[in-house]
C-alpha atoms as a PDB file:
ATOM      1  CA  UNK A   1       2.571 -22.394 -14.180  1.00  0.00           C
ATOM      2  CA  UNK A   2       4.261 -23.016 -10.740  1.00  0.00           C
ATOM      3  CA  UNK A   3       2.869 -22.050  -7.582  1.00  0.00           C
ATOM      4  CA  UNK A   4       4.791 -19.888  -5.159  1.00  0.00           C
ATOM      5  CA  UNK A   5       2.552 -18.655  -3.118  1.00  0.00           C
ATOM      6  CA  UNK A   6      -1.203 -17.874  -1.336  1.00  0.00           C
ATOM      7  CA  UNK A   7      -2.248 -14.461  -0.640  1.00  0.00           C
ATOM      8  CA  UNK A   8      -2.400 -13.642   2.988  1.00  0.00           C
ATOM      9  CA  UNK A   9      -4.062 -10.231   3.236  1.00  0.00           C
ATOM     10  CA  UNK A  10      -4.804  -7.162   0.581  1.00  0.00           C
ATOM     11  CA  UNK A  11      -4.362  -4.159   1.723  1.00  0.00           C
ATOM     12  CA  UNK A  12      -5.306  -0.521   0.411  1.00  0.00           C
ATOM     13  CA  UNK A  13      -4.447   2.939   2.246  1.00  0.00           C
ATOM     14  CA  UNK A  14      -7.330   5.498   1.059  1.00  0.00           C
ATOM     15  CA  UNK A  15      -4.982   8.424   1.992  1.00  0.00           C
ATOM     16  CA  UNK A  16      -1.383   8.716   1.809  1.00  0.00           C
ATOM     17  CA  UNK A  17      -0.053   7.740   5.184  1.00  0.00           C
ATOM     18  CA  UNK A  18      -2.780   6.555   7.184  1.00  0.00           C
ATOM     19  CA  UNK A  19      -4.072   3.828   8.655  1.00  0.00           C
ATOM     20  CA  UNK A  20      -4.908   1.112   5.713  1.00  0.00           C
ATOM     21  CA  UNK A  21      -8.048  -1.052   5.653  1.00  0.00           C
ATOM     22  CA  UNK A  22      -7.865  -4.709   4.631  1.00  0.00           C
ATOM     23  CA  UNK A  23      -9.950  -6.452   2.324  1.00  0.00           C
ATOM     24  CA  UNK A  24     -11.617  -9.480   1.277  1.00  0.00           C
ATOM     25  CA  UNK A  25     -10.788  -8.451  -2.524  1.00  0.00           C
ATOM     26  CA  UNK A  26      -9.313  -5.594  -4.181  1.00  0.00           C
ATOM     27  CA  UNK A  27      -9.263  -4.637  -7.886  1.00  0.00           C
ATOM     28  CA  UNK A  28      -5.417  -4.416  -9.356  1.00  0.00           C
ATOM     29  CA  UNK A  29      -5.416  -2.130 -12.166  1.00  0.00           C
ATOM     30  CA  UNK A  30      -2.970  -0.444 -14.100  1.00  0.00           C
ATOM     31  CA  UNK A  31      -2.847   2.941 -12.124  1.00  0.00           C
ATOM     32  CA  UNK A  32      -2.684   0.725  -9.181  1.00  0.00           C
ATOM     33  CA  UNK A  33      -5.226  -1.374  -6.272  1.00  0.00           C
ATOM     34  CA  UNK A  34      -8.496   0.831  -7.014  1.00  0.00           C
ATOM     35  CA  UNK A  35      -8.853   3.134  -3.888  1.00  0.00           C
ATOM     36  CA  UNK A  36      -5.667   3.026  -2.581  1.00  0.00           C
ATOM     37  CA  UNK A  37      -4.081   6.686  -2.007  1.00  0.00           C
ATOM     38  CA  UNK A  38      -6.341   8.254  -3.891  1.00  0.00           C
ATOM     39  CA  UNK A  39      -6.215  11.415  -1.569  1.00  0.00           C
ATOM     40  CA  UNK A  40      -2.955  12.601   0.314  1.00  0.00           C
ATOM     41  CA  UNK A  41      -1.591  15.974   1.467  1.00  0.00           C
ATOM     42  CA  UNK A  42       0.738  17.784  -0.404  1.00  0.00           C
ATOM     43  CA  UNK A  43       3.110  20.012   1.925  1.00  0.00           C
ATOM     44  CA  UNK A  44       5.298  22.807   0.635  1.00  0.00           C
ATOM     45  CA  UNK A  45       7.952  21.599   2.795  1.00  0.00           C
ATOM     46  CA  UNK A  46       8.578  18.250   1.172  1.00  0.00           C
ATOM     47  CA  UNK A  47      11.515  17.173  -0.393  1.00  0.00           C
ATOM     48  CA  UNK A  48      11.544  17.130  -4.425  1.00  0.00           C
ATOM     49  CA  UNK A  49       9.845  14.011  -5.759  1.00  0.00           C
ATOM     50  CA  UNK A  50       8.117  13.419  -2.719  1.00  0.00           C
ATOM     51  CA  UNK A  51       5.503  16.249  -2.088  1.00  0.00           C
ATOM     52  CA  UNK A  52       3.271  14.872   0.195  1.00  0.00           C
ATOM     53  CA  UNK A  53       3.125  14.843   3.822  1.00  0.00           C
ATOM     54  CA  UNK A  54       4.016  11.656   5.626  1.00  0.00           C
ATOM     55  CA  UNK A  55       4.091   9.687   8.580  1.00  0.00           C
ATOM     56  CA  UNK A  56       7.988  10.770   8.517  1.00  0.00           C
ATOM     57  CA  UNK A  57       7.381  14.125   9.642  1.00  0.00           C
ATOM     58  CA  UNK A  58       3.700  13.833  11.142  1.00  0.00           C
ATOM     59  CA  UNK A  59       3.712  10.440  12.958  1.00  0.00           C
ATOM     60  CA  UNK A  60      -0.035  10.953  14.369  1.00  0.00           C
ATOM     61  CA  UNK A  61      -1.366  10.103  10.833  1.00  0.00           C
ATOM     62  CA  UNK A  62      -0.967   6.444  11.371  1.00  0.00           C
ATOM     63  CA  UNK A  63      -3.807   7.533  14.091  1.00  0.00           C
ATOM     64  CA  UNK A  64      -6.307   8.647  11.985  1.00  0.00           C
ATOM     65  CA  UNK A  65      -8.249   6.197  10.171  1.00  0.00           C
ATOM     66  CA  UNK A  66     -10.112   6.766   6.558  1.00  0.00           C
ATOM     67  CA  UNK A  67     -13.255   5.265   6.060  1.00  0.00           C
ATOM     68  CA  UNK A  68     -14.985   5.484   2.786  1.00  0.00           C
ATOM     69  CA  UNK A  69     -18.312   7.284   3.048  1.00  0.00           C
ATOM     70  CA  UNK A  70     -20.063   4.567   0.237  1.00  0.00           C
ATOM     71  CA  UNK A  71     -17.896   1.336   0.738  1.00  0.00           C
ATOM     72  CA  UNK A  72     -19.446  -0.437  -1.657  1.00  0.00           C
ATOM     73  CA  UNK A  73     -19.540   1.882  -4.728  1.00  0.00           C
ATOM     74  CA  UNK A  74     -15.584   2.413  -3.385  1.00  0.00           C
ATOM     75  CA  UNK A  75     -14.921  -1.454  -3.357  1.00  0.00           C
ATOM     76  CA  UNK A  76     -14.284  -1.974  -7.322  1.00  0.00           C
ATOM     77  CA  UNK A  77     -14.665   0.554 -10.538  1.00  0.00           C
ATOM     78  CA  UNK A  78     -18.290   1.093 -11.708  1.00  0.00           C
ATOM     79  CA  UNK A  79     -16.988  -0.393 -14.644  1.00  0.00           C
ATOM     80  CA  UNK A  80     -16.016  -3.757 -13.564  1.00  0.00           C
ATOM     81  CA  UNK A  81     -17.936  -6.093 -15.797  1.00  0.00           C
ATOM     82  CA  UNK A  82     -16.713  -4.238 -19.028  1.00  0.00           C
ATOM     83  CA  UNK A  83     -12.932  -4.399 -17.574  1.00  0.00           C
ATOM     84  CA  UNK A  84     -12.956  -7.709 -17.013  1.00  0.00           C
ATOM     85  CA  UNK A  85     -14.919  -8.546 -20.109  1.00  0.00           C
ATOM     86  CA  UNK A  86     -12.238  -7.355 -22.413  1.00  0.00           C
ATOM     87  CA  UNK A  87      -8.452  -8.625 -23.330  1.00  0.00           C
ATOM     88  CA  UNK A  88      -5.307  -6.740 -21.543  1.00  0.00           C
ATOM     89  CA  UNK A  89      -5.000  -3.199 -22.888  1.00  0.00           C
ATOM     90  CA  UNK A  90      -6.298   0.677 -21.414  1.00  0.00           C
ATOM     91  CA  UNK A  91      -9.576   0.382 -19.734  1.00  0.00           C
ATOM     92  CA  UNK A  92     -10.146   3.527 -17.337  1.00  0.00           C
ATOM     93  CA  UNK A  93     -11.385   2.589 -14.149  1.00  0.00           C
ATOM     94  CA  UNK A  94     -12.592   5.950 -12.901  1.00  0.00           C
ATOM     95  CA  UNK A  95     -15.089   6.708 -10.219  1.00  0.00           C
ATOM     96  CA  UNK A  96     -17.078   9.489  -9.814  1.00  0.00           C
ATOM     97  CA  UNK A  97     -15.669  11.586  -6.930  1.00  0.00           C
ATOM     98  CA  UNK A  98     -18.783  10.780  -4.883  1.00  0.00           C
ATOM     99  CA  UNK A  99     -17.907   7.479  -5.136  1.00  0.00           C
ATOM    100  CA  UNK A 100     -14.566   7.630  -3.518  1.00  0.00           C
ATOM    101  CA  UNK A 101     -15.832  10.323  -0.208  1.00  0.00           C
ATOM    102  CA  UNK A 102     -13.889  10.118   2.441  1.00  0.00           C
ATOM    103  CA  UNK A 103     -14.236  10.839   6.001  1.00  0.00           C
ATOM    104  CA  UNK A 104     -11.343  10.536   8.437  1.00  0.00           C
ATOM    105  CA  UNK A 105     -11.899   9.368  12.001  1.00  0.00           C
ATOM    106  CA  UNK A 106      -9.358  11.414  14.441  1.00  0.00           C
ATOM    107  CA  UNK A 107      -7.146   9.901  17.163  1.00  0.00           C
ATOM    108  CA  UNK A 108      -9.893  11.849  19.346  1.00  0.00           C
ATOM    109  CA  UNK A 109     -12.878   9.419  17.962  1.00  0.00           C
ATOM    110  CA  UNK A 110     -14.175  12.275  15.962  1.00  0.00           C
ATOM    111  CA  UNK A 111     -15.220  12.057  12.643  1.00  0.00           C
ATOM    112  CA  UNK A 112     -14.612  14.650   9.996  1.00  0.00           C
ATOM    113  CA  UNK A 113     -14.643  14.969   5.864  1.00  0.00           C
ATOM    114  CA  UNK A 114     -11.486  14.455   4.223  1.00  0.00           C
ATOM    115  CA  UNK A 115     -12.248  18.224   2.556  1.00  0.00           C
ATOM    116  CA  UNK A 116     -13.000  20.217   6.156  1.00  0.00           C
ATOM    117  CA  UNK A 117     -10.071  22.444   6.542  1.00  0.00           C
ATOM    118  CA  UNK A 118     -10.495  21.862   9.961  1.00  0.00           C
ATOM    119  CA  UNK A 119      -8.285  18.091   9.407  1.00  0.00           C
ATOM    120  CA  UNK A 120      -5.539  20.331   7.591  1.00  0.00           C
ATOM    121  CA  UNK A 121      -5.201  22.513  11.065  1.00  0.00           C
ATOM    122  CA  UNK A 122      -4.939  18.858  12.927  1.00  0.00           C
ATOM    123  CA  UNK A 123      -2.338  17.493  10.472  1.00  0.00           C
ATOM    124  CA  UNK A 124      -0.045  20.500  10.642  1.00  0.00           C
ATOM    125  CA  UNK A 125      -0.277  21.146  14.374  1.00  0.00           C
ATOM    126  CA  UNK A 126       3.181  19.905  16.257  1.00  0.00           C
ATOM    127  CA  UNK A 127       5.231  20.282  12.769  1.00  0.00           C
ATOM    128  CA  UNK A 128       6.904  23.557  11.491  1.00  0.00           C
ATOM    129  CA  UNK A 129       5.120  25.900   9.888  1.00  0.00           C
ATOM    130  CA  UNK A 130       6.945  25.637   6.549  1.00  0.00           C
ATOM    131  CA  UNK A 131       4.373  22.602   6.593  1.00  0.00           C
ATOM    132  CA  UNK A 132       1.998  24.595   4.234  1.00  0.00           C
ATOM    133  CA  UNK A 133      -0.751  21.426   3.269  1.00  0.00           C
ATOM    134  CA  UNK A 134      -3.194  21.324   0.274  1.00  0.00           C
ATOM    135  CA  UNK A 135      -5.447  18.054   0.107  1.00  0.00           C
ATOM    136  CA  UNK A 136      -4.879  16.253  -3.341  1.00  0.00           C
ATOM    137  CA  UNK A 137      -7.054  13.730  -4.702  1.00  0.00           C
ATOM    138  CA  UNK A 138      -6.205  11.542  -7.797  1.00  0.00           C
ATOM    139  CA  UNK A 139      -8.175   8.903  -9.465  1.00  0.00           C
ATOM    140  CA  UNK A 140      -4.479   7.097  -9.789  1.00  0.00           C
ATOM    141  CA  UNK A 141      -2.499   5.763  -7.028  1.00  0.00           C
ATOM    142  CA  UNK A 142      -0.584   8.497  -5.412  1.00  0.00           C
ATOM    143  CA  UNK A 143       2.689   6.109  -4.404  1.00  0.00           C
ATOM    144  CA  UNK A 144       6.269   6.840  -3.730  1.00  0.00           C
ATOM    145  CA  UNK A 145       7.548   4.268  -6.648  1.00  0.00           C
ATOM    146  CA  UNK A 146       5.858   1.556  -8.411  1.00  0.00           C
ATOM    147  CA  UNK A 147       1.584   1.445  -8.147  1.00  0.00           C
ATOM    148  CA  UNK A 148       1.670  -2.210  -6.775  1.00  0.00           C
ATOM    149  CA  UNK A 149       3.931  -3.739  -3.661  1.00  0.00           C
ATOM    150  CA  UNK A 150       4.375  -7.108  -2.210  1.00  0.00           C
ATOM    151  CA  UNK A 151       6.002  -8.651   0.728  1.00  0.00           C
ATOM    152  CA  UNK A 152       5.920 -12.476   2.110  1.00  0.00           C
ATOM    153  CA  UNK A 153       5.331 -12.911   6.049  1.00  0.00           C
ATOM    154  CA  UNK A 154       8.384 -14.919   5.949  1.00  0.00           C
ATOM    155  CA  UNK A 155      10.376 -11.718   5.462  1.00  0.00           C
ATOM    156  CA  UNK A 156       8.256 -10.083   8.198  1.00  0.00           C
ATOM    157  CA  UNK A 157       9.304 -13.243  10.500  1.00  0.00           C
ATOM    158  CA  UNK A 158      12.717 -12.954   9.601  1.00  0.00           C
ATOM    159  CA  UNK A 159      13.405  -9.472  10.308  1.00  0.00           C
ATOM    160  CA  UNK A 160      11.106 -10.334  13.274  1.00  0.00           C
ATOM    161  CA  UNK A 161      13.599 -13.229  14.231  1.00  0.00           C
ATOM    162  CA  UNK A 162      16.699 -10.922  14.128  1.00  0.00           C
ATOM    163  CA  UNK A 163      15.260  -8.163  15.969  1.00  0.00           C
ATOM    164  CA  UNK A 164      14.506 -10.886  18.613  1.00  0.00           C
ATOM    165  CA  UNK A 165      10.631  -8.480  19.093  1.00  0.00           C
ATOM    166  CA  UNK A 166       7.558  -9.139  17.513  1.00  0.00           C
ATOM    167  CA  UNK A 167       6.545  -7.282  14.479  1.00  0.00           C
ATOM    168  CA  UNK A 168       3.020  -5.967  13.189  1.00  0.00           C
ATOM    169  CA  UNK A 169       3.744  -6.926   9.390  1.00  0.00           C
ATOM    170  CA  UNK A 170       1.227  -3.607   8.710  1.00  0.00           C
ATOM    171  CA  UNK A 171       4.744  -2.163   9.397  1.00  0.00           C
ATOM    172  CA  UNK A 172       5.616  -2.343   6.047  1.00  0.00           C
ATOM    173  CA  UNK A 173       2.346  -0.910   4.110  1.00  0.00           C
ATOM    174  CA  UNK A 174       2.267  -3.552   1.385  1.00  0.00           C
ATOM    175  CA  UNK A 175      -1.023  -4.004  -0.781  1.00  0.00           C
ATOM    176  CA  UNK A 176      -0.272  -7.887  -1.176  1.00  0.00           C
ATOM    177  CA  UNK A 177       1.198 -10.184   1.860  1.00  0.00           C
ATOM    178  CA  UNK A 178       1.413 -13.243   1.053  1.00  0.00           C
ATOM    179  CA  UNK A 179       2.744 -17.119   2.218  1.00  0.00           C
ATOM    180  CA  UNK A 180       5.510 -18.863   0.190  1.00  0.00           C
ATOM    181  CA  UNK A 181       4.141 -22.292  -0.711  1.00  0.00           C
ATOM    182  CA  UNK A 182       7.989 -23.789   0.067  1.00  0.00           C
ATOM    183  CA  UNK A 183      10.141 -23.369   2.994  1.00  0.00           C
ATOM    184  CA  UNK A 184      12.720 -20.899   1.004  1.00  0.00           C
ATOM    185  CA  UNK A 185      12.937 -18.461   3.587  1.00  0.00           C
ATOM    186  CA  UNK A 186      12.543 -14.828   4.577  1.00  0.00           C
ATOM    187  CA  UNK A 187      13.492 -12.609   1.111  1.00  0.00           C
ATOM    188  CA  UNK A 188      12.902 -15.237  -1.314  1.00  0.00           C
ATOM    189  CA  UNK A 189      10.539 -12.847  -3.328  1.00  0.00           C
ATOM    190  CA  UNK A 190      13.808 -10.820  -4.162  1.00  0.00           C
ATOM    191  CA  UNK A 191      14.488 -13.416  -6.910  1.00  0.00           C
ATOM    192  CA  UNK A 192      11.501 -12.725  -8.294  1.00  0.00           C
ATOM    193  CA  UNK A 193      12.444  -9.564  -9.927  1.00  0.00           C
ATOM    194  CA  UNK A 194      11.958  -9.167 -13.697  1.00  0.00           C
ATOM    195  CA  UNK A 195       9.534 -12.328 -13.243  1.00  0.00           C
ATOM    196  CA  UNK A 196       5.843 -12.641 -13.822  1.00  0.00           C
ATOM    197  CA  UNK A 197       2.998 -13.493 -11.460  1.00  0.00           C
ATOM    198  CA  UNK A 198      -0.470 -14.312 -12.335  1.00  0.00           C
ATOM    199  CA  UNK A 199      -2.612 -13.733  -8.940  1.00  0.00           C
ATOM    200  CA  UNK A 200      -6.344 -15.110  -8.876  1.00  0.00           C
ATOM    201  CA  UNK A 201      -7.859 -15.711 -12.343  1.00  0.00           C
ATOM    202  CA  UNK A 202      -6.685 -12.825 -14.678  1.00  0.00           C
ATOM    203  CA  UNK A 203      -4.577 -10.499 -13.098  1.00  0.00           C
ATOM    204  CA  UNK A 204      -1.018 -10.902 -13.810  1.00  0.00           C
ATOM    205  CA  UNK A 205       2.155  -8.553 -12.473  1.00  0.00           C
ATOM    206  CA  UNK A 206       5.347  -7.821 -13.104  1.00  0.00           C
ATOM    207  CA  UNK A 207       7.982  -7.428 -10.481  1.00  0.00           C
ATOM    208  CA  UNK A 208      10.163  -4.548 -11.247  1.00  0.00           C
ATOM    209  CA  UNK A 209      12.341  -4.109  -8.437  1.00  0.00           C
ATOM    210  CA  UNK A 210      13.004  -4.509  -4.652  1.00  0.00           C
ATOM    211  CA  UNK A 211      11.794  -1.854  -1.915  1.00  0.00           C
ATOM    212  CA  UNK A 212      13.960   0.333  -0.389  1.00  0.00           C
ATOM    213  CA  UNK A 213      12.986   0.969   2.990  1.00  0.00           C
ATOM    214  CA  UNK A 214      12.505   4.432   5.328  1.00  0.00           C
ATOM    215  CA  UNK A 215      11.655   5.566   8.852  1.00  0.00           C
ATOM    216  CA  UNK A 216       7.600   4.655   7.957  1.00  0.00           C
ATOM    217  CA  UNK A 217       8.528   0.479   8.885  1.00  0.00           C
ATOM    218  CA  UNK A 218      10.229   1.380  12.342  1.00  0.00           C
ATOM    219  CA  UNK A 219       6.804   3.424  13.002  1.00  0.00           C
ATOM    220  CA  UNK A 220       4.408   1.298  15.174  1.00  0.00           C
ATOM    221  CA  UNK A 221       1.029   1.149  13.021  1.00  0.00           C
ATOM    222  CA  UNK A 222      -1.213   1.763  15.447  1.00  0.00           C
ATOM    223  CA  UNK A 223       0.676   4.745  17.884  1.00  0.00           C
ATOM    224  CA  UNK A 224       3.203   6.092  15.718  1.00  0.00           C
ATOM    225  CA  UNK A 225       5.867   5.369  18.337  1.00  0.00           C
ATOM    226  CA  UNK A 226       9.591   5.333  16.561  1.00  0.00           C
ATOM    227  CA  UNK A 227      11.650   2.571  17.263  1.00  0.00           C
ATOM    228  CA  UNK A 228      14.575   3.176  15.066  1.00  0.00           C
ATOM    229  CA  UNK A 229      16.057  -0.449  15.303  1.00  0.00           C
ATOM    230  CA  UNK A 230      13.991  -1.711  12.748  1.00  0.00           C
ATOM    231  CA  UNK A 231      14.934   0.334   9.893  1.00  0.00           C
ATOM    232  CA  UNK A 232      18.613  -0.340  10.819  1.00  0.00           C
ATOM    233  CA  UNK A 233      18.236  -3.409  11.144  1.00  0.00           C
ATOM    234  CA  UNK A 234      17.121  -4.156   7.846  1.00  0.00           C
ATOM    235  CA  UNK A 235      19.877  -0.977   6.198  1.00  0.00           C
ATOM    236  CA  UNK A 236      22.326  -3.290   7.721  1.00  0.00           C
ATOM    237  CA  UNK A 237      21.495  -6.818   7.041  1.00  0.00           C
ATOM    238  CA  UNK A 238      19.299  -6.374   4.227  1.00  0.00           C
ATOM    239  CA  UNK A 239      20.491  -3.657   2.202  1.00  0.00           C
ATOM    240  CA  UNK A 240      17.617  -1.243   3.123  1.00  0.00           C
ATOM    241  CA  UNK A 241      15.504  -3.478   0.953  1.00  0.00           C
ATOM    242  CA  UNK A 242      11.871  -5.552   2.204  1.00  0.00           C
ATOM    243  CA  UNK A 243       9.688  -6.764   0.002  1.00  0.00           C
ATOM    244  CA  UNK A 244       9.036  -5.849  -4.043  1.00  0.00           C
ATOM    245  CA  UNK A 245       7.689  -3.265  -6.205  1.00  0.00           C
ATOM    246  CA  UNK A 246       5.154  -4.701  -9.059  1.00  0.00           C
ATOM    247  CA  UNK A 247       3.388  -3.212 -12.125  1.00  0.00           C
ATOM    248  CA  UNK A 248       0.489  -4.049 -13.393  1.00  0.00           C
ATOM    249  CA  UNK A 249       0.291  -5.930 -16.772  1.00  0.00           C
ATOM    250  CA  UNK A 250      -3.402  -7.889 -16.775  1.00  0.00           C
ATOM    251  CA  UNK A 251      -5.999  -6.016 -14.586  1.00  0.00           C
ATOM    252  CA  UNK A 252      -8.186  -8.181 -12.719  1.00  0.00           C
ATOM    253  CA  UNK A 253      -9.862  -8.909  -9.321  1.00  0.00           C
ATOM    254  CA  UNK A 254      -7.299 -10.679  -6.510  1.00  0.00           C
ATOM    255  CA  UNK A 255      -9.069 -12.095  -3.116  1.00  0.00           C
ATOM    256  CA  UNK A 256      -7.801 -13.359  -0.043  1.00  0.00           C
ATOM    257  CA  UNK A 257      -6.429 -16.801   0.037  1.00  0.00           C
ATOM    258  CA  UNK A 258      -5.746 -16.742  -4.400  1.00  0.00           C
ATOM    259  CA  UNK A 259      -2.858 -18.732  -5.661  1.00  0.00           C
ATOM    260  CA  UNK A 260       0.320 -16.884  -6.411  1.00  0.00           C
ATOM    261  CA  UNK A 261       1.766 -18.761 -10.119  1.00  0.00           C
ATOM    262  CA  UNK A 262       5.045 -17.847 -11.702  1.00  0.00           C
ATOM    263  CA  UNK A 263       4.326 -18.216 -15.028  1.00  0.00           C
ATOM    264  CA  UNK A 264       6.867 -19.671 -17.609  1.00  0.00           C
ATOM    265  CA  UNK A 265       9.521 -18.055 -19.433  1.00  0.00           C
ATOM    266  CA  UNK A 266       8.951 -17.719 -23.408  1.00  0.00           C
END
């Protein structure tokens, strides 16, 4: 196998919209990274498809942060051992709810349980009242398309490079940043699609397609500010498109600084 790549950073979002948490190692299943939107906030409101409340309509998510209440029973599934034991094929990774508790700090410092009703009055305040939100929690990734996504920082530093402003690559919400090994550019890993990648020792991906953007990637990570440049930026030049959509097809456990392989055509 070739290599393309190292990875950079892994990323996983606890709840749909908010501020993500990085990690030294995250377990890629087939549902998706293990704890990664496993709780979001469906809104009546919503458009069909896409039922949850966002950082589209309530920018001051991106304030609050989630922290697991038991990080390391929320780190990989209690099953690990036997998953990773065992050849590719269905292998539930399921917590137990208590394993996956969440408590959200506020932009105010305050901390509060994912479940207080309370956090539901803070998330709808400032929006319109068709905004009616019910907390969902899922022991499968609760994503807009495809349960795994990827982007290389020399994408980032292109789109960076034609905005002529620095960018916070957390912009663009990927689970998997990662370096190209050659000096191919920003966008290379759109030739990548219908390809597979083995990452670390086991797991191995498929990428299924590129990912179209929206407002979230002109949103400023930390403050929520809009700058709507960015998005247009990349409609215009880029097609709307940043980065790629993966499935899983060999569960395993990726850390920081794995190889990225392409592995040969059959």
């Amino acid at each position: 196998m070739t290599t393309i790549g190292i990875v950079e950073g892994l990323w996983r979002y606890p709840v749909k919209s908010m501020r993500g948490t990085e990690m030294p190692e995250i377990f890629m299943g087939f549902s998706g990274i293990y704890g990664d939107r496993c709780f979001a906030f469906k809104s009546s409101a919503a458009r069909k498809g896409f039922p949850y409340l966002n950082a589209n309509v309530q920018q001051e998510m991106l304030r609050y942060t989630p922290q697991f209440r038991y990080p390391e029973r929320a780190a990989t599934p209690p099953n690990l051992i036997e998953a990773m034991c065992i050849g590719p094929g269905v292998m539930p990774a399921n917590a137990d709810a208590e394993d996956l508790a969440i408590d959200v700090v506020t932009p105010s410092g305050d901390l509060i349980s994912i479940d207080d009703p309370a956090l539901l009055k803070l998330l709808a305040a400032g929006i319109s009242e068709k905004n009616q939100l019910k907390l969902v929690r899922s022991d499968r990734a609760l994503t807009d398309c495809r349960p795994v996504s990827l982007i290389s920082l020399s994408t980032v530093r292109q789109i960076e490079s034609e905005l002529g402003i620095p960018l916070d690559k957390r912009r663009f919400r990927a689970n998997v940043y990662f370096n190209l090994s050659s000096e191919s550019g920003g966008f290379a890993e759109d030739s990548l699609v219908g390809r597979v990648l083995s990452i670390g020792s086991k797991a191995k991906i498929m990428v299924l397609e590129r990912d179209p953007r929206c407002k979230m990637i002109s949103l400023h990570p930390e403050t929520g500010e809009h700058n709507p440049e960015i998005l247009r930026r990349v409609a215009q030049a880029h097609g709307n498109f940043a980065g790629v959509y993966c499935a899983v097809l060999v569960e395993g456990l990726v850390k920081k600084g794995d190889p990225i392989e392409l592995a040969k055509v059959s």
